[in-house]
C-alpha atoms as a PDB file:
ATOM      1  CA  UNK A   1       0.000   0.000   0.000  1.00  0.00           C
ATOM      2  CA  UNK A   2       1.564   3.324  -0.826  1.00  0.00           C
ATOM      3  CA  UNK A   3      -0.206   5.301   2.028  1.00  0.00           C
ATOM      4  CA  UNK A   4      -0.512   3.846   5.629  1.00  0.00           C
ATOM      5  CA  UNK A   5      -3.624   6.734   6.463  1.00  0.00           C
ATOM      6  CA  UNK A   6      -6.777   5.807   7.189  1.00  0.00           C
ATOM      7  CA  UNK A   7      -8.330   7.945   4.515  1.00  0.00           C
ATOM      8  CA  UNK A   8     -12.046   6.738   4.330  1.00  0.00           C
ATOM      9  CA  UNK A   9     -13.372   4.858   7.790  1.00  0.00           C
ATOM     10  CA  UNK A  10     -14.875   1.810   7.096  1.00  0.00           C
ATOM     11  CA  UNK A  11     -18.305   1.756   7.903  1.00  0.00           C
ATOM     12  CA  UNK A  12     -19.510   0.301  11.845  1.00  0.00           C
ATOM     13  CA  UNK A  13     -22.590  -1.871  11.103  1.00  0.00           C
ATOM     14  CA  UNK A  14     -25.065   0.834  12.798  1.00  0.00           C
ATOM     15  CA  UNK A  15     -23.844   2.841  10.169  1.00  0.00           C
ATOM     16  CA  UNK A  16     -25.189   0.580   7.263  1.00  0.00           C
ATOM     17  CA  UNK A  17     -28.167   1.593   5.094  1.00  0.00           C
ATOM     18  CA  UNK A  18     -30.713  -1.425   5.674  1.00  0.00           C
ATOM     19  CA  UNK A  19     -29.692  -2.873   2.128  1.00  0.00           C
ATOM     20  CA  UNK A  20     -26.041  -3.016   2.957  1.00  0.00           C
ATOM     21  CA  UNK A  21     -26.695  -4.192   6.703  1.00  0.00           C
ATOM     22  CA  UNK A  22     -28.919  -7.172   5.172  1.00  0.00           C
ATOM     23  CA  UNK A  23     -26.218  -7.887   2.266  1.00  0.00           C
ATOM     24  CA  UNK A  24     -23.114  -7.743   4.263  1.00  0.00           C
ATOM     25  CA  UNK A  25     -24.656  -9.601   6.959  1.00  0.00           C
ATOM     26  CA  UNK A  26     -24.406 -12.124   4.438  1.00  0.00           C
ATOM     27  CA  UNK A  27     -20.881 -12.271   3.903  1.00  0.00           C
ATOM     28  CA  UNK A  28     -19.422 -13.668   6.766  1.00  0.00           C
ATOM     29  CA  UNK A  29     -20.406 -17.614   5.962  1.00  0.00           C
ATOM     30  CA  UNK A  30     -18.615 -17.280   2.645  1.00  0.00           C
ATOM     31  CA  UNK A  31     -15.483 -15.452   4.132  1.00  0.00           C
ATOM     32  CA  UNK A  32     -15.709 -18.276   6.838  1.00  0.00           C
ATOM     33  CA  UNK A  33     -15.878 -21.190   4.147  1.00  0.00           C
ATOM     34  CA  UNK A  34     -12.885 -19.709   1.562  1.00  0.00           C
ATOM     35  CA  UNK A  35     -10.742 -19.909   4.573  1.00  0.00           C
ATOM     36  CA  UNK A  36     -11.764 -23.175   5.749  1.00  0.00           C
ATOM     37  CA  UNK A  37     -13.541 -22.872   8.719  1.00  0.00           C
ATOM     38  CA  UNK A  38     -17.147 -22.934  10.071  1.00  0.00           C
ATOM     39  CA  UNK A  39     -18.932 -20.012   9.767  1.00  0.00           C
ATOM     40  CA  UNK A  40     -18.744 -17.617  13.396  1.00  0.00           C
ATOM     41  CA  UNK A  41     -21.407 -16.931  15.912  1.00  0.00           C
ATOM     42  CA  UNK A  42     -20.159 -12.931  15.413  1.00  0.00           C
ATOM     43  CA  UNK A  43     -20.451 -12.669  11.562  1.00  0.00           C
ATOM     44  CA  UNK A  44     -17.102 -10.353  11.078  1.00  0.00           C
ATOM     45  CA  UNK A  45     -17.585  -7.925   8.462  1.00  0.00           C
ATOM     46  CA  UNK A  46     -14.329  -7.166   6.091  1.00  0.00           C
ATOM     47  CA  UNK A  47     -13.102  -3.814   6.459  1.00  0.00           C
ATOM     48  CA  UNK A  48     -12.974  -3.802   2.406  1.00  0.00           C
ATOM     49  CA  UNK A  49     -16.817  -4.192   2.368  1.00  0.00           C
ATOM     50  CA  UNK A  50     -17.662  -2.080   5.295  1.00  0.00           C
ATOM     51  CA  UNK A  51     -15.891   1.004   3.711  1.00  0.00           C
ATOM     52  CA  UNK A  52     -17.936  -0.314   0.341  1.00  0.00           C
ATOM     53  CA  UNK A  53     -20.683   0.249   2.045  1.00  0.00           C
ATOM     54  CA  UNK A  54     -20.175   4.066   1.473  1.00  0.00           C
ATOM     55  CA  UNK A  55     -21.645   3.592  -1.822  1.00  0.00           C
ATOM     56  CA  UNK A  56     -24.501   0.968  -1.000  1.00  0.00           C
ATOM     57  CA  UNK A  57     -25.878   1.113  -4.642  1.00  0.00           C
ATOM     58  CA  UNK A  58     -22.408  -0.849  -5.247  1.00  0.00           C
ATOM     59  CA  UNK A  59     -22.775  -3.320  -3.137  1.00  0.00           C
ATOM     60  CA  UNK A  60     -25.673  -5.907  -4.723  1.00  0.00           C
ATOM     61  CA  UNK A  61     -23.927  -6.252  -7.960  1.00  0.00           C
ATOM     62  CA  UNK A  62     -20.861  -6.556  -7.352  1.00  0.00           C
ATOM     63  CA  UNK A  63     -21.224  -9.475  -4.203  1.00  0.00           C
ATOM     64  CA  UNK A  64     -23.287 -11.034  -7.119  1.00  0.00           C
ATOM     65  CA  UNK A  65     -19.763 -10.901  -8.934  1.00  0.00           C
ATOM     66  CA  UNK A  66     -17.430 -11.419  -6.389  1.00  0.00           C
ATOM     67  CA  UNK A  67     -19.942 -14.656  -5.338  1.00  0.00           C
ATOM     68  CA  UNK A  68     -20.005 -16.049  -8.581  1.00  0.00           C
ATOM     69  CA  UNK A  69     -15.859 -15.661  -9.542  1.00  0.00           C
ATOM     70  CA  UNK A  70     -14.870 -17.278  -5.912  1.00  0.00           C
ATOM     71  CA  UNK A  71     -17.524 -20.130  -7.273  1.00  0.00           C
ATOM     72  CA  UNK A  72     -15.476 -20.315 -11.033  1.00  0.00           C
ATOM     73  CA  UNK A  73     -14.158 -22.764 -13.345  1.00  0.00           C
ATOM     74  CA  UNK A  74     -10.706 -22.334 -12.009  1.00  0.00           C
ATOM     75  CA  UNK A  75      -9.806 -24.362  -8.904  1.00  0.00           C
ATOM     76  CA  UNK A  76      -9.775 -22.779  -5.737  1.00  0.00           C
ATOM     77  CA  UNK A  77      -5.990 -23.150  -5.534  1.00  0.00           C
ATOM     78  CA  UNK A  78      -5.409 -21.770  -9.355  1.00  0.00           C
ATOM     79  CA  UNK A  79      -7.478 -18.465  -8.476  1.00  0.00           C
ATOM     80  CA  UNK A  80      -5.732 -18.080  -4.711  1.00  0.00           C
ATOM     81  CA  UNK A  81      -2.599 -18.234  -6.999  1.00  0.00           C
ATOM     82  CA  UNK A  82      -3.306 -15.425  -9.366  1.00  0.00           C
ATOM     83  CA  UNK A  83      -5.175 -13.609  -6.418  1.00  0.00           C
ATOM     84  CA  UNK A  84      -1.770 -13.322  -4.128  1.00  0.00           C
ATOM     85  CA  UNK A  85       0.558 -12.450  -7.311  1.00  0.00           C
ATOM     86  CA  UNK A  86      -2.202  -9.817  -8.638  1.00  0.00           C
ATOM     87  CA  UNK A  87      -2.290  -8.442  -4.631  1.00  0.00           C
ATOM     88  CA  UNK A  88       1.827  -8.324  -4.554  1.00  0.00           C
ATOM     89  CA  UNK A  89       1.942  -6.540  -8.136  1.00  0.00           C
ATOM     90  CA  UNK A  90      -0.553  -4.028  -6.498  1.00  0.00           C
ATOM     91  CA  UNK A  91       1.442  -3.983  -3.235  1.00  0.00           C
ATOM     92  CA  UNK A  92      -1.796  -4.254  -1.464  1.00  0.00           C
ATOM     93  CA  UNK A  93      -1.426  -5.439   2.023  1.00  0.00           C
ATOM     94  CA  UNK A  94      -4.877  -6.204   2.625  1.00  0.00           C
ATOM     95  CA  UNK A  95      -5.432  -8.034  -0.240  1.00  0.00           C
ATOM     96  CA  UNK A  96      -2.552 -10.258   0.746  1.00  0.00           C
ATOM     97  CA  UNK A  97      -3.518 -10.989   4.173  1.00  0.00           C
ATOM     98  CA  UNK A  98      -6.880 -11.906   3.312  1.00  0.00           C
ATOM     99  CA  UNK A  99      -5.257 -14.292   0.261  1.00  0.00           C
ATOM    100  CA  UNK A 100      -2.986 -15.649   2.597  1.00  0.00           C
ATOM    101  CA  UNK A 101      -5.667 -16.861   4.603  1.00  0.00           C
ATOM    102  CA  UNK A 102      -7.881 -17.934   2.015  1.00  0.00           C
ATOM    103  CA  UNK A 103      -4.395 -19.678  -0.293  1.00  0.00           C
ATOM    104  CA  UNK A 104      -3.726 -22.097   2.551  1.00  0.00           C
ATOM    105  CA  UNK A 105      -7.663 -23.274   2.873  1.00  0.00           C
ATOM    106  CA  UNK A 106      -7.276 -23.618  -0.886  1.00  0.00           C
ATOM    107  CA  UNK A 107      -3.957 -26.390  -0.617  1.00  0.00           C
ATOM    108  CA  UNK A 108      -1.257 -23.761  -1.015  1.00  0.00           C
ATOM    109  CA  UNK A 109       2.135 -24.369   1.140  1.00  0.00           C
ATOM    110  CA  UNK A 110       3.591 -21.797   3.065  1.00  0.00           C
ATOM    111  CA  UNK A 111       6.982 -22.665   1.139  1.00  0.00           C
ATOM    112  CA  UNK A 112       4.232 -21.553  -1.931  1.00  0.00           C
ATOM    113  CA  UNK A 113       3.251 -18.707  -0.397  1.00  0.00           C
ATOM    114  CA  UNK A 114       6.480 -17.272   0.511  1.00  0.00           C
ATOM    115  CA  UNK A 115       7.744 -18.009  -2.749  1.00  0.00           C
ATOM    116  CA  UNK A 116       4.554 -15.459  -4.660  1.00  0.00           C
ATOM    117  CA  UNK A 117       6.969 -12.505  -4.006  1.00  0.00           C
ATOM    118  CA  UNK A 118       9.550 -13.912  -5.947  1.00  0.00           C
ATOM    119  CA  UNK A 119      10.056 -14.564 -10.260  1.00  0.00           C
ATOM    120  CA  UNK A 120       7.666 -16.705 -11.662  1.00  0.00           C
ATOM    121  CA  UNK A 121      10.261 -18.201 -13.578  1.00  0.00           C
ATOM    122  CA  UNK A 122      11.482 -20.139 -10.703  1.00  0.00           C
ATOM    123  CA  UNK A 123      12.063 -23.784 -11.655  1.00  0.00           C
ATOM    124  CA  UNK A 124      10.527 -24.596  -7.374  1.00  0.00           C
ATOM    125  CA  UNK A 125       7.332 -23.589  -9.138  1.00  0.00           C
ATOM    126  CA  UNK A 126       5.249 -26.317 -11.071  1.00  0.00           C
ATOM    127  CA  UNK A 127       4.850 -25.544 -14.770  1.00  0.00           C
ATOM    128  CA  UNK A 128       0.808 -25.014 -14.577  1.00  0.00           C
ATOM    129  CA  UNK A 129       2.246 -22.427 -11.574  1.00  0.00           C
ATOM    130  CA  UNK A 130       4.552 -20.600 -13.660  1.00  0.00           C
ATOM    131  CA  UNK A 131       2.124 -19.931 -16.292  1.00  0.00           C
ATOM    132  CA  UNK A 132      -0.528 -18.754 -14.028  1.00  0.00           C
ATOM    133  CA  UNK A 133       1.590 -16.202 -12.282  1.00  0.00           C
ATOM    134  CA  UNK A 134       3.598 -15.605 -15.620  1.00  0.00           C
ATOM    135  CA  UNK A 135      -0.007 -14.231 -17.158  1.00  0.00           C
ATOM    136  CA  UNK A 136      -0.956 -12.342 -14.227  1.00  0.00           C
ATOM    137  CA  UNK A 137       2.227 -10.364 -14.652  1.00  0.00           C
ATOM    138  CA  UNK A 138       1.509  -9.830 -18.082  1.00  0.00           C
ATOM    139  CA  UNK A 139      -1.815  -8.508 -17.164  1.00  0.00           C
ATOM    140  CA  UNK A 140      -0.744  -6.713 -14.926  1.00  0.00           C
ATOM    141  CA  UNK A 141       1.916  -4.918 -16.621  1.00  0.00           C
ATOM    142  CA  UNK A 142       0.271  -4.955 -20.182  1.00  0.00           C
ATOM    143  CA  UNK A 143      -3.046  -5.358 -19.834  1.00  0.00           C
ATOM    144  CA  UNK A 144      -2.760  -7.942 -22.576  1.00  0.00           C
ATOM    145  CA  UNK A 145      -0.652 -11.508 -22.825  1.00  0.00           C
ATOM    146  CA  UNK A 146       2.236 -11.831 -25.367  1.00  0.00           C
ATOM    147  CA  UNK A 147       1.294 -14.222 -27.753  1.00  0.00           C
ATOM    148  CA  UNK A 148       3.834 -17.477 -26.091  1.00  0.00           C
ATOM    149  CA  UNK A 149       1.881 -17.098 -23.117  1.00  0.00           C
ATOM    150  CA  UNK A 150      -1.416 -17.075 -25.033  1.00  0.00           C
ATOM    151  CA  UNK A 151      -0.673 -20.138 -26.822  1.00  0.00           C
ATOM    152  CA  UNK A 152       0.645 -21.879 -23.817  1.00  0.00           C
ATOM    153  CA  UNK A 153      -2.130 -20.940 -21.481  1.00  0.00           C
ATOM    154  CA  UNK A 154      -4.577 -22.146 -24.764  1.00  0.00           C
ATOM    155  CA  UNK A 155      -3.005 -25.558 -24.358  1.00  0.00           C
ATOM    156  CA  UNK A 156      -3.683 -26.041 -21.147  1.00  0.00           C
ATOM    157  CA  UNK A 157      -7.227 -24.444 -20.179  1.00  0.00           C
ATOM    158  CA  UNK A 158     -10.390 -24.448 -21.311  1.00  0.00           C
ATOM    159  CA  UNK A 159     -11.938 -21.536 -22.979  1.00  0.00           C
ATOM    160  CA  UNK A 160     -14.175 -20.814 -19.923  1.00  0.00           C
ATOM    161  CA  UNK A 161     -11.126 -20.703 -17.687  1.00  0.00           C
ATOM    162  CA  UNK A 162      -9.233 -18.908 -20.038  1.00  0.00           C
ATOM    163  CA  UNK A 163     -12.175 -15.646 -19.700  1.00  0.00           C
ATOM    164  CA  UNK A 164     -11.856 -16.437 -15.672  1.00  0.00           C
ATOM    165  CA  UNK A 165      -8.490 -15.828 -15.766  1.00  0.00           C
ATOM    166  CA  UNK A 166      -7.858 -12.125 -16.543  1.00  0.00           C
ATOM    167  CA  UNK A 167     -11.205 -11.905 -14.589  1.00  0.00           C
ATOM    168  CA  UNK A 168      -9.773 -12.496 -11.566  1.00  0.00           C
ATOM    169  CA  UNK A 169      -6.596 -10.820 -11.932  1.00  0.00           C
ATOM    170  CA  UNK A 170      -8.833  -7.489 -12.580  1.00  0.00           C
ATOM    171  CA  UNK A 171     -11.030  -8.552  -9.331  1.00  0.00           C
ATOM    172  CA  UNK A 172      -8.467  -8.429  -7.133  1.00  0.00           C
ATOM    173  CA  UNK A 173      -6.835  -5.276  -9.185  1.00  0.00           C
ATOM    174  CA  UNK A 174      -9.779  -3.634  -9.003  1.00  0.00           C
ATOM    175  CA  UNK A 175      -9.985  -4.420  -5.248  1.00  0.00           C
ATOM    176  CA  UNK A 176      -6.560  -3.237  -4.796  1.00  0.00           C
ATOM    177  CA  UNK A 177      -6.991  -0.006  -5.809  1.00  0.00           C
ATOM    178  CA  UNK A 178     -10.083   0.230  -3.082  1.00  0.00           C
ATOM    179  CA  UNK A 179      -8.251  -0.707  -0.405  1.00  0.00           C
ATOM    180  CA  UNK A 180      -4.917   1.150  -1.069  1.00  0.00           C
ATOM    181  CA  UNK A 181      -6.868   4.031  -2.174  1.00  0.00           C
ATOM    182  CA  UNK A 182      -9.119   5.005   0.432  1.00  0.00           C
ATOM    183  CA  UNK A 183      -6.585   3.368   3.224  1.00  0.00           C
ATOM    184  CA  UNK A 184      -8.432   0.243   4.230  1.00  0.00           C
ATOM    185  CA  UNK A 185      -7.013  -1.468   7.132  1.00  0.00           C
ATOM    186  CA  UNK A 186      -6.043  -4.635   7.078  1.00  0.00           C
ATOM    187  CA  UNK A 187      -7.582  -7.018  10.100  1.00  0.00           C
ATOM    188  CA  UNK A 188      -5.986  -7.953  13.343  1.00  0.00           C
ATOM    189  CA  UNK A 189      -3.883 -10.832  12.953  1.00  0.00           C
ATOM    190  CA  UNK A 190      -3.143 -11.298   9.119  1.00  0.00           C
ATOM    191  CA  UNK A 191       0.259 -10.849   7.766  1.00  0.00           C
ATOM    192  CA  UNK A 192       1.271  -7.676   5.661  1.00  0.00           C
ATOM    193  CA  UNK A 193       2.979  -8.300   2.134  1.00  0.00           C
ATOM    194  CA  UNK A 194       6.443  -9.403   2.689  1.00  0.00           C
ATOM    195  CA  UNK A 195       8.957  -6.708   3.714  1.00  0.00           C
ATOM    196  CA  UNK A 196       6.499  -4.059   3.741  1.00  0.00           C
END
């Protein structure tokens, strides 16, 4: 995150409009099942979403989206993958702690996780691996994917995966951008990006 101020408080839940209260209330079983626990008696709210809640009009459509992408075509693991690269391109701490969380429900190791920060061209990753973070980096940087990574990732998934991909990659770039932007902070307990 390139600011560490607090610029726009996230929301407290007396705070909500009745729409957001009923839709964020909402959230906490599927934040408790990506990272692999049973849901909690005291439904925690993230920070992300309570500061979302600032613009409640917002909020319907795009838990719709968020809902259906964390349900995609990619495996858990594959998405958690492109999620933590796309959230250390961005530098996002919050994204990251939330990933890191979610990565190791999803099968990740922490050797894996550690190793996000690093090239994607290491031979310790896997090929599928390299490819996956390979084309978030090209998304990331380009917007686009150079034509060897096209044809490789072509090879190897599925046209509907191949639309999820870049989907998630701008999810969690798009989420970025909230959280750095208007200084969300990240929860109690989860790790910041490393050597931040």
């Amino acid at each position: 995150m390139t600011s560490t101020e607090r610029r726009l408080a996230p929301l407290e839940p007396g705070e909500f409009s009745p729409e957001a209260a009923e839709l964020l209330l909402g959230t906490a079983d599927a934040v408790a099942a990506l990272e692999g626990r049973a849901a909690a008696d005291a439904p925690q709210i993230l920070n992300i979403l309570r500061t979302m809640a600032h613009h409640p009009s917002l909020l319907r459509p795009f838990l719709g989206f968020a809902t259906q992408l964390a349900q995609g075509a990619l495996s858990r693991r594959s998405s958690e993958l492109l999620a933590l690269r796309t959230a250390w391109n961005c530098r996002s701490d919050f994204e990251w702690g939330h990933h890191v969380v979610y990565a190791r429900a999803a099968g990740l190791t922490e050797e894996e996780i550690a190793r996000i920060s690093e090239s994607p061209a290491s031979t310790a990753w896997a090929e599928a691996d390299r490819l996956l973070l390979r084309a978030a980096d090209e998304l990331h940087a380009d917007q686009d994917w150079s034509d060897e990574t096209w044809r490789a990732l072509e090879a190897s998934y599925p046209a509907e995966q191949l639309v999820e991909i870049p989907f998630v990659v701008g999810q969690y770039t798009m989420l970025s951008m909230v959280a750095n932007g208007t200084g969300v902070p990240l929860e109690d307990g989860l790790e910041r990006l490393p050597g931040a």
